[in-house]
Each structure stands twice: as C-alpha cells, then as structure tokens.
Protein backbone atom coordinates (compact mmCIF):
# COMPACT_ATOMS: atom_id res chain seq x y z
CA UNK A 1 95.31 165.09 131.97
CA UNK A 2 95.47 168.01 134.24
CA UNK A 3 98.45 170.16 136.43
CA UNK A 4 96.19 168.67 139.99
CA UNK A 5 97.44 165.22 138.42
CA UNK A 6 100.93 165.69 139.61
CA UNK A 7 99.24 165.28 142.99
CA UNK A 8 98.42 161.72 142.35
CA UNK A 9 102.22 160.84 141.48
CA UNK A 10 103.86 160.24 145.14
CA UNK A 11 107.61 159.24 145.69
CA UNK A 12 108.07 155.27 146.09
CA UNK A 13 110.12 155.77 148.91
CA UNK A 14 112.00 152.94 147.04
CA UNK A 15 115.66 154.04 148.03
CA UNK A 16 117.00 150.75 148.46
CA UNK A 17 116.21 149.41 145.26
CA UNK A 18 118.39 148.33 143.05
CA UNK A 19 119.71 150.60 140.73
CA UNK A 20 119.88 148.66 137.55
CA UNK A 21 115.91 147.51 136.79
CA UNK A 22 116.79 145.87 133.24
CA UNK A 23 119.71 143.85 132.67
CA UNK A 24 120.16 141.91 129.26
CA UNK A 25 123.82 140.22 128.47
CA UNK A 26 123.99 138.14 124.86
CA UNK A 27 120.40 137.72 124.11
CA UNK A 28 119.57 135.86 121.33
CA UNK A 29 116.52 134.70 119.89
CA UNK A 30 116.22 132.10 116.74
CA UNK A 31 113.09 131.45 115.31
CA UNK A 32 114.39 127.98 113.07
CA UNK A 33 116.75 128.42 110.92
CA UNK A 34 116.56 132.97 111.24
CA UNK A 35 118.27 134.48 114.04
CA UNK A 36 116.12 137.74 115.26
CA UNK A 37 118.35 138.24 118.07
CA UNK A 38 122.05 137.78 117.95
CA UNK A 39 123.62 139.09 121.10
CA UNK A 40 121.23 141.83 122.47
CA UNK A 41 123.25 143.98 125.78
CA UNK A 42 121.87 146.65 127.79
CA UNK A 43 120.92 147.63 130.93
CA UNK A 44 118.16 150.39 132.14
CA UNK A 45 118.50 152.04 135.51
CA UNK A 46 115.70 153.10 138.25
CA UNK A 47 113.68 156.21 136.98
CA UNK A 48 115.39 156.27 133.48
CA UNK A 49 112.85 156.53 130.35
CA UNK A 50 114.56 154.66 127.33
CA UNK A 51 113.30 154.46 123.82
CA UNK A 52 113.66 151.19 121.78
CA UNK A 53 114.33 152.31 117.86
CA UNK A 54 114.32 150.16 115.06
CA UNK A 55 113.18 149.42 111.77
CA UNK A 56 110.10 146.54 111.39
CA UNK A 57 111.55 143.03 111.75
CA UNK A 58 114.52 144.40 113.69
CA UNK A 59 113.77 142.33 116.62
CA UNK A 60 111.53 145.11 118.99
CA UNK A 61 108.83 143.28 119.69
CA UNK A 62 110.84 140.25 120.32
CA UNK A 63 112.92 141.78 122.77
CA UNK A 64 110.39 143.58 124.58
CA UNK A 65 108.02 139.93 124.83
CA UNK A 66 110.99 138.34 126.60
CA UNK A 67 111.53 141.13 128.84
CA UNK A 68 107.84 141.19 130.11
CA UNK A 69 108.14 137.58 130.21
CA UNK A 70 105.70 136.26 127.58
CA UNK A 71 108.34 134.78 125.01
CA UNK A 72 111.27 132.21 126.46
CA UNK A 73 114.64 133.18 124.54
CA UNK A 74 116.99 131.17 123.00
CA UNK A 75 119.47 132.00 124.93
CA UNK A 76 121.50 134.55 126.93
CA UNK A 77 121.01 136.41 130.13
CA UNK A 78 117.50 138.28 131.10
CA UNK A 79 116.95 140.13 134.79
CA UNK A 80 114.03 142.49 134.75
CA UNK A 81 113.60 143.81 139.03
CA UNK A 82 116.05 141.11 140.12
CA UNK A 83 114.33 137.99 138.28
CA UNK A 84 114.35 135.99 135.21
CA UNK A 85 111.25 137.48 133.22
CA UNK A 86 110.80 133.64 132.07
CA UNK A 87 110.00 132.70 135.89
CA UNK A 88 108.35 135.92 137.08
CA UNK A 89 105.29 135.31 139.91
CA UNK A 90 102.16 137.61 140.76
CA UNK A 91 104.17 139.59 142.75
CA UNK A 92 106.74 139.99 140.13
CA UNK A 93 103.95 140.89 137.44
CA UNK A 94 102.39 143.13 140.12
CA UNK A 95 105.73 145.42 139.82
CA UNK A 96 105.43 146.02 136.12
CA UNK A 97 103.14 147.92 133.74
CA UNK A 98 102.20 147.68 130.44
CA UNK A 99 100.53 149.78 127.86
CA UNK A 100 100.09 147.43 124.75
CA UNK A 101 99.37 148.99 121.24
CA UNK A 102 96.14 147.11 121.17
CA UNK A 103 94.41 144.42 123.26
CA UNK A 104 90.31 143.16 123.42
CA UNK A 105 88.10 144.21 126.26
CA UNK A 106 84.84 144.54 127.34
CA UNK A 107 82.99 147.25 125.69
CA UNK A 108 79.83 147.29 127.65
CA UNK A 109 82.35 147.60 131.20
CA UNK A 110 82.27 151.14 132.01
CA UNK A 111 85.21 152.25 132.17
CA UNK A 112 85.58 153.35 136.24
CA UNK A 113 83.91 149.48 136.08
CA UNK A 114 86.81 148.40 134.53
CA UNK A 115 90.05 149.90 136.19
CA UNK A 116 88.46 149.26 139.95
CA UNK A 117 87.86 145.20 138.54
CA UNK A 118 91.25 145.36 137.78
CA UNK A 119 92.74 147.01 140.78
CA UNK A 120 91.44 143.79 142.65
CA UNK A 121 93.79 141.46 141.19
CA UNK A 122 97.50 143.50 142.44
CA UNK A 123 99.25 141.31 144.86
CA UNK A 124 101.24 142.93 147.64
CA UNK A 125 105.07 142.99 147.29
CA UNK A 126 106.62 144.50 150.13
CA UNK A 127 107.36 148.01 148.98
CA UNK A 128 104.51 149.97 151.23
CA UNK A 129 104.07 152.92 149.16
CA UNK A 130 103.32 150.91 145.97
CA UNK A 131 101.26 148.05 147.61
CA UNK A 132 98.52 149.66 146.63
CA UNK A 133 96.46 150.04 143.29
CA UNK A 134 95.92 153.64 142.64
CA UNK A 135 92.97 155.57 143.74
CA UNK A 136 90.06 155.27 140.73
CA UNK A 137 89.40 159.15 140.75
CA UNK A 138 93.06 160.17 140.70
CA UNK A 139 93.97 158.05 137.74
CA UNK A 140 91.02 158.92 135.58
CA UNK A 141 91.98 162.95 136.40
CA UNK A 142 95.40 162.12 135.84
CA UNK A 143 94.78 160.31 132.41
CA UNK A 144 92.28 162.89 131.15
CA UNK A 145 89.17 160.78 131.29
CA UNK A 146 87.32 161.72 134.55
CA UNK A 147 84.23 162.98 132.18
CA UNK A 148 84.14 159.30 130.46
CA UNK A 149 84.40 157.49 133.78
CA UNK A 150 80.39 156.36 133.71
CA UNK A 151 81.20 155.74 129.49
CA UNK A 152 81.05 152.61 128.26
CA UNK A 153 84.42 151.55 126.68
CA UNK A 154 83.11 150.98 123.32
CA UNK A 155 81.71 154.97 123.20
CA UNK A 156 85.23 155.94 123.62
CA UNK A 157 86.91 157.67 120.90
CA UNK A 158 90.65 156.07 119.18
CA UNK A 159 92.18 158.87 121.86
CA UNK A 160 89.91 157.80 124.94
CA UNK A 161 90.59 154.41 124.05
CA UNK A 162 94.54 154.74 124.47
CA UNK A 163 94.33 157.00 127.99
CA UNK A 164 92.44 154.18 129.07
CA UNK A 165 95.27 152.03 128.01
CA UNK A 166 97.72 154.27 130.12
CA UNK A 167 95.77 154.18 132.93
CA UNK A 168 95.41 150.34 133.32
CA UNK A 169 99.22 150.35 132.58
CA UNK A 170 100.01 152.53 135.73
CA UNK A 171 97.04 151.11 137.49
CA UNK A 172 99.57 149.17 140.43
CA UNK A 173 101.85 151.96 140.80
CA UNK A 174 104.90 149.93 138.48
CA UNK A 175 108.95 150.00 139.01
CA UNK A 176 108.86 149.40 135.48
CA UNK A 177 106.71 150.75 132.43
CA UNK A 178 106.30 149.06 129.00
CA UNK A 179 104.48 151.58 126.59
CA UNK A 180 103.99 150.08 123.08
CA UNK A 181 103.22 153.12 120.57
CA UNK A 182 101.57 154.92 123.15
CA UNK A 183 100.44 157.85 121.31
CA UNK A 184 99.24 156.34 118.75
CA UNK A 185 95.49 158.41 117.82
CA UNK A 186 96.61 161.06 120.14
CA UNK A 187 95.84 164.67 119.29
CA UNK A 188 98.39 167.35 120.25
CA UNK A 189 97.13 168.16 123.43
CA UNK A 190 96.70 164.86 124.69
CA UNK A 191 100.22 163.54 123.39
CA UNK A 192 101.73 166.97 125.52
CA UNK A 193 100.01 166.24 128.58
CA UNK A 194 100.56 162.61 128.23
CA UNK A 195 104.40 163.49 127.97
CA UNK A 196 104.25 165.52 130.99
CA UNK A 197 102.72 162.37 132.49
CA UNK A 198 105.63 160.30 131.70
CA UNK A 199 108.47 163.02 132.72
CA UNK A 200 106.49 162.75 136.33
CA UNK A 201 106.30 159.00 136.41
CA UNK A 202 109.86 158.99 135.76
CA UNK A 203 111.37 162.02 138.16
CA UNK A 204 108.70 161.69 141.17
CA UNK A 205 108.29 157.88 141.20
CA UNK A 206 111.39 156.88 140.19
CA UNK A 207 109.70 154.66 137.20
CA UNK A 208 111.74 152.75 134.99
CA UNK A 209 110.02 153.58 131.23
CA UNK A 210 110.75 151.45 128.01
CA UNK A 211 109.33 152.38 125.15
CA UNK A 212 108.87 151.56 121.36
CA UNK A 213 107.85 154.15 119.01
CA UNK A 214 108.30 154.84 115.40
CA UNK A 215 107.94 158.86 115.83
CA UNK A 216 111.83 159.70 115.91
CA UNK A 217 110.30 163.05 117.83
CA UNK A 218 108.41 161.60 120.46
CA UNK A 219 111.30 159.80 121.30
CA UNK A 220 113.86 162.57 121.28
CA UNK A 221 111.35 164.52 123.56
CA UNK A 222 110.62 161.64 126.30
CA UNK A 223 113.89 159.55 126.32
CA UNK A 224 117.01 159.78 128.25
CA UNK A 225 118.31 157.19 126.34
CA UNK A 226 117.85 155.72 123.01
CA UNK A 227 118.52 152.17 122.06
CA UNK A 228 118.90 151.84 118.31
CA UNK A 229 117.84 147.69 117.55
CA UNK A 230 118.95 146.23 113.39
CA UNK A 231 120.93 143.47 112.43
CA UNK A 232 119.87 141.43 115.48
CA UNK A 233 121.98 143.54 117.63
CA UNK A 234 122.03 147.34 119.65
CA UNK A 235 123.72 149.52 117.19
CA UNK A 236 123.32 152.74 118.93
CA UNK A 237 122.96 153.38 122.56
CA UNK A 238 122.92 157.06 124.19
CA UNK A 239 121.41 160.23 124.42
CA UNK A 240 119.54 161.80 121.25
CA UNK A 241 122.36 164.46 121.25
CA UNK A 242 125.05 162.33 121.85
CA UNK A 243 123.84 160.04 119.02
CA UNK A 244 123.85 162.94 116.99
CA UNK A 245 127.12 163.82 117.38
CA UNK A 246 128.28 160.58 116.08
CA UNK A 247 126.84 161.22 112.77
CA UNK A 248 129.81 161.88 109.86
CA UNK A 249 127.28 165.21 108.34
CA UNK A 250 127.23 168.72 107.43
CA UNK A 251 125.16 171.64 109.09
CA UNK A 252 123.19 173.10 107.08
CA UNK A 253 123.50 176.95 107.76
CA UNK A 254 120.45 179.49 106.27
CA UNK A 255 120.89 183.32 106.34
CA UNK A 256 119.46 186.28 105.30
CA UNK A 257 121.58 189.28 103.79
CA UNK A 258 120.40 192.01 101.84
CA UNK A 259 116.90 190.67 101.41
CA UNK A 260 118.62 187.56 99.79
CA UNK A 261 118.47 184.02 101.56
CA UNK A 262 121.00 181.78 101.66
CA UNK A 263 122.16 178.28 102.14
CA UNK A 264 125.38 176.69 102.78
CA UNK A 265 126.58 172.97 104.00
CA UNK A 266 129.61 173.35 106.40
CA UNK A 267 131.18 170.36 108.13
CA UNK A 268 131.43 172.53 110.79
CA UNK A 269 128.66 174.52 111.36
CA UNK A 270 130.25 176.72 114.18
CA UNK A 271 133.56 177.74 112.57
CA UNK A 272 131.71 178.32 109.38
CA UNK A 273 129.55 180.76 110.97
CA UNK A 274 132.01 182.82 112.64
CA UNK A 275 133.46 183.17 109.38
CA UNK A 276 130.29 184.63 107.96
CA UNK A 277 130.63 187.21 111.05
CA UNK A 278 133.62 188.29 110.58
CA UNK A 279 132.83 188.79 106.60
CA UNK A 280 129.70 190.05 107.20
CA UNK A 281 128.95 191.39 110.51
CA UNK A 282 125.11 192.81 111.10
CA UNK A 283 124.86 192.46 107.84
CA UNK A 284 123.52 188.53 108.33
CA UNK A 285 119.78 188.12 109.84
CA UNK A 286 117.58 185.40 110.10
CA UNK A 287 120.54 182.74 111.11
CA UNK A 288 119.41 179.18 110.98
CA UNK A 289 121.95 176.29 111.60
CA UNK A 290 120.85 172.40 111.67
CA UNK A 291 122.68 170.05 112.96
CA UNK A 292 122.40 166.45 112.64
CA UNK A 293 119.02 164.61 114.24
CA UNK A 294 118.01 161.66 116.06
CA UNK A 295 116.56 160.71 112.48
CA UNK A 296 119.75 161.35 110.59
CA UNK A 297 121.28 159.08 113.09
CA UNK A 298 118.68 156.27 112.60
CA UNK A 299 118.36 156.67 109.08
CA UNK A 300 121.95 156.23 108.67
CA UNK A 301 122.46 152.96 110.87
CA UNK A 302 119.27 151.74 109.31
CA UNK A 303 120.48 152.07 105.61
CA UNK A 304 123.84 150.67 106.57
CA UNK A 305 122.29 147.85 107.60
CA UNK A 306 119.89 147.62 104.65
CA UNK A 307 122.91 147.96 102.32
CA UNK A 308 124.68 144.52 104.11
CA UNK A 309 126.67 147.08 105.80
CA UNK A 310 126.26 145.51 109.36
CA UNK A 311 130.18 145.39 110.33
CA UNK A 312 130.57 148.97 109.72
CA UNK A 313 127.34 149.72 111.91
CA UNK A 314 128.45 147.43 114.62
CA UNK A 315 131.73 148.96 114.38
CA UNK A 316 130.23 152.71 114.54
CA UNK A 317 128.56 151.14 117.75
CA UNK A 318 131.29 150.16 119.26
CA UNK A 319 133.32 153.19 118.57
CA UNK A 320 130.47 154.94 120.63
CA UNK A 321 130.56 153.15 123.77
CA UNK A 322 134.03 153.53 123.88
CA UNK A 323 134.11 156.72 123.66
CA UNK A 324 131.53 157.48 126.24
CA UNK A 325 133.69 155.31 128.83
C-alpha cells in the first residue's frame, strides 16, 4: 500500500443517499431452545467505520451473517442500503463488500487472474461513479501487492494472502464494507498502511465500514464507533473515549521526584495532579497519567456479564445512551 493509492479512492458522488446504511430494531436470533440474539438495535450511518466487540459466543458472527444476508433471523427488523438483507438481489450484493477471515480459492489463479475474473460478475446499480469494478492496477498498488500480481495465490505469504482478501472486498467500489479480522497475519507496516486504507475508504468514498476484531487497539485506532455485543444484546455503543468515560476507575498517576518514582491511584486523575503541583512544583518530572481504556471498558461489561451480572450491564447501557441524548 502506497501514498499514489489515495489516487485510486474517488468521491461516490453519492449525495443523495441515504444517510442511515444499517438499520437493526429488536433482532433476535434463537438457535432451539438458546437465544443468541435477544433484541439487537443499532444503526450505522454513510461513511462511518464501526467496530463490533464482543467476547466468543456473544452473537458477532451471527449478527454480522444476517446483515450480509446469509443467515434468516428469528425475528426483528433488518435494512442494510434500504433492503431486507434476507431478500437482497445482484444489484443489492453488488453494493456491499466483504473481507471474510478465511475463504477457499484457486491457488494456481494468479492473482491479477483472479480479481479481473471477478470484476466480471458486478452488476450495475445506478450510482455512475461506483458502476464500475475498480481498475486491476490501482487496486493491486493500493493493496500493496502490485509485485505479486503475476504470483500464483498459493505462493503468497499469510500477509499477501489477506491484502488479497481486501482487495476482492473493495473490488466493486462498496457503500458498505464487512471486514472480518482483517489484520489478522499482518506485520506492522502492512496493518498501518492498511489503516490508512480504511480512514480513506471511509472520508473520500463515503464507505460505510463494519468491523469485528478482537485487538481492542485496532479498534480504538479505526472506529468512530464501537458496538460492545454480550448477553444477546448491545451493551455499549459510542466512541472509544466516550466509552471510557463511563468506566467507575481510578487514574493511575506515575512521577518522578528526586530520582524516586512514584505511583498513585486517584479517582480523579486531574485534581489529584494539580495537587501534586501545588505541593511540589518543578520538583515532579516524568508525569504519566492513565486513564481508563477501550479494554477496561470491555473487560468490565464482559465480566459483568460472565458473573450473571447482565441487568446491571444493560442498565450501564442504558444509562449511556441517555446521557449522550
């Protein structure tokens, strides 16, 4: 992934679309007697990047097979671009992307083979800036993998591999953006370029990005919002710093004075440190003060839930949205 990629990343033009891309009302989702989903609600908005959190069995996968359309809920309302996933077209699926965490190909395709086979099968939609696959050369620049276009797909390495997954994912220029663990084998390099490819899918395309992870990080770096998913239910639902906000912690404050470190927990960071100011003056160096973290939040939803806590967790969620009316 290179800076000339940025070129290959043109506005949709897509003013008059609507603004909400996801909406889900009461979803639930019973698989016999266990209920997986017990009233799911949220909505995603054109160009917003939202990160689906949750603990395994939560419900992630679940939710995100209904929303692409492969899995019929049980019940409960589902509009992904205007339509119910359940009864989405070609020309539906032609609007949305997804990046799997694994699937089975063709090893011997090459993989320029591969993504121009696939570019066949878009069907136009109406929207004339994204009624066209993208251009072979620009996505393979844009995804890193211009070098490995003659490769076959089974020489690629775990990292190859998953740009190629990318790229087939924004192959048909999508409204919307599923990315299943999309790092996952990335080195450091290609997880910060493929972030910066994400931040200009979002902003210059106006893409619609939901996205499951398990690195609390990644997610705190790329999302705008973050959905927190246990007990069947959304438990959490903002931004990582409003999240954090909510969480009932102490800072942890670290200084140095006289060549002696120190640590203190303060329920309130700030007033504790102007305290130490006023005590101390130049005397303090080296001043560290954390706060509470997107994983402090989820591991203390998580746990609550774990411990049969769910009211107070639903409660907590509530509490939230209110307060962000």
């Amino acid at each position: 992934m290179t800076e000339t990629a940025a070129d290959t990343l043109p506005s949709s033009g897509a003013d008059d679309a609507p603004e909400d891309v996801v909406e889900v009302d009461d979803l639930r989702m019973r698989y016999g007697s266990t209920d997986v989903l017990t009233g799911v609600g949220f909505t995603a908005r054109r160009g917003e990047v939202l990160a689906l959190l949750g603990p395994n069995g939560a419900g992630k996968t679940t939710t995100i097979e209904i929303l692409e359309g492969f899995r019929a809920r049980s019940s409960g309302t589902v509009r992904v671009l205007g339509t119910d996933p359940i009864s989405g077209g070609e020309a539906w699926r032609s609007r949305v992307g997804i990046v799997l965490q694994s699937w089975r190909d063709h090893g011997r395709w090459r993989v320029r083979q591969l993504l121009e086979h696939l570019a066949r099968f878009y069907v136009p939609y109406g929207d004339p800036e994204r009624d066209r696959p993208r251009e072979t050369g620009a996505l393979l620049e844009a995804v890193g993998l211009a070098e490995q276009a003659e490769h076959r797909i089974q020489t690629l390495s775990g990292g190859q591999r998953r740009r190629l997954d990318v790229a087939i994912g924004i192959l048909g220029r999508p409204e919307l953006l599923f990315l299943d663990e999309p790092t996952a084998g990335f080195d450091p390099e290609a997880r910060r370029d493929f972030h910066d490819l994400v931040h200009r899918l979002a902003d210059e395309e106006e893409t619609t990005i939901l996205l499951t992870t398990h690195d609390l990080d990644e997610a705190e770096k790329l999302a705008d919002r973050i959905l927190i998913l246990a007990g069947g239910g959304i438990v959490a639902d903002g931004s990582a710093e409003q999240l954090a906000q909510r969480v009932e912690s102490n800072s942890e404050v670290k200084w140095t004075r006289g060549g002696q470190r120190f640590v203190h927990s303060a329920p309130d960071g700030t007033a504790f440190v102007r305290e130490l100011f006023e005590q101390y003056g130049t005397e303090v160096s080296d001043l560290e003060v954390r706060r509470a973290t997107l994983e402090d939040v989820y591991m203390d939803l998580v746990h609550r839930h774990e411990s049969g806590q769910a009211e107070g967790a639903a409660a907590a969620a509530a509490e939230f949205a209110e307060g962000e009316r």
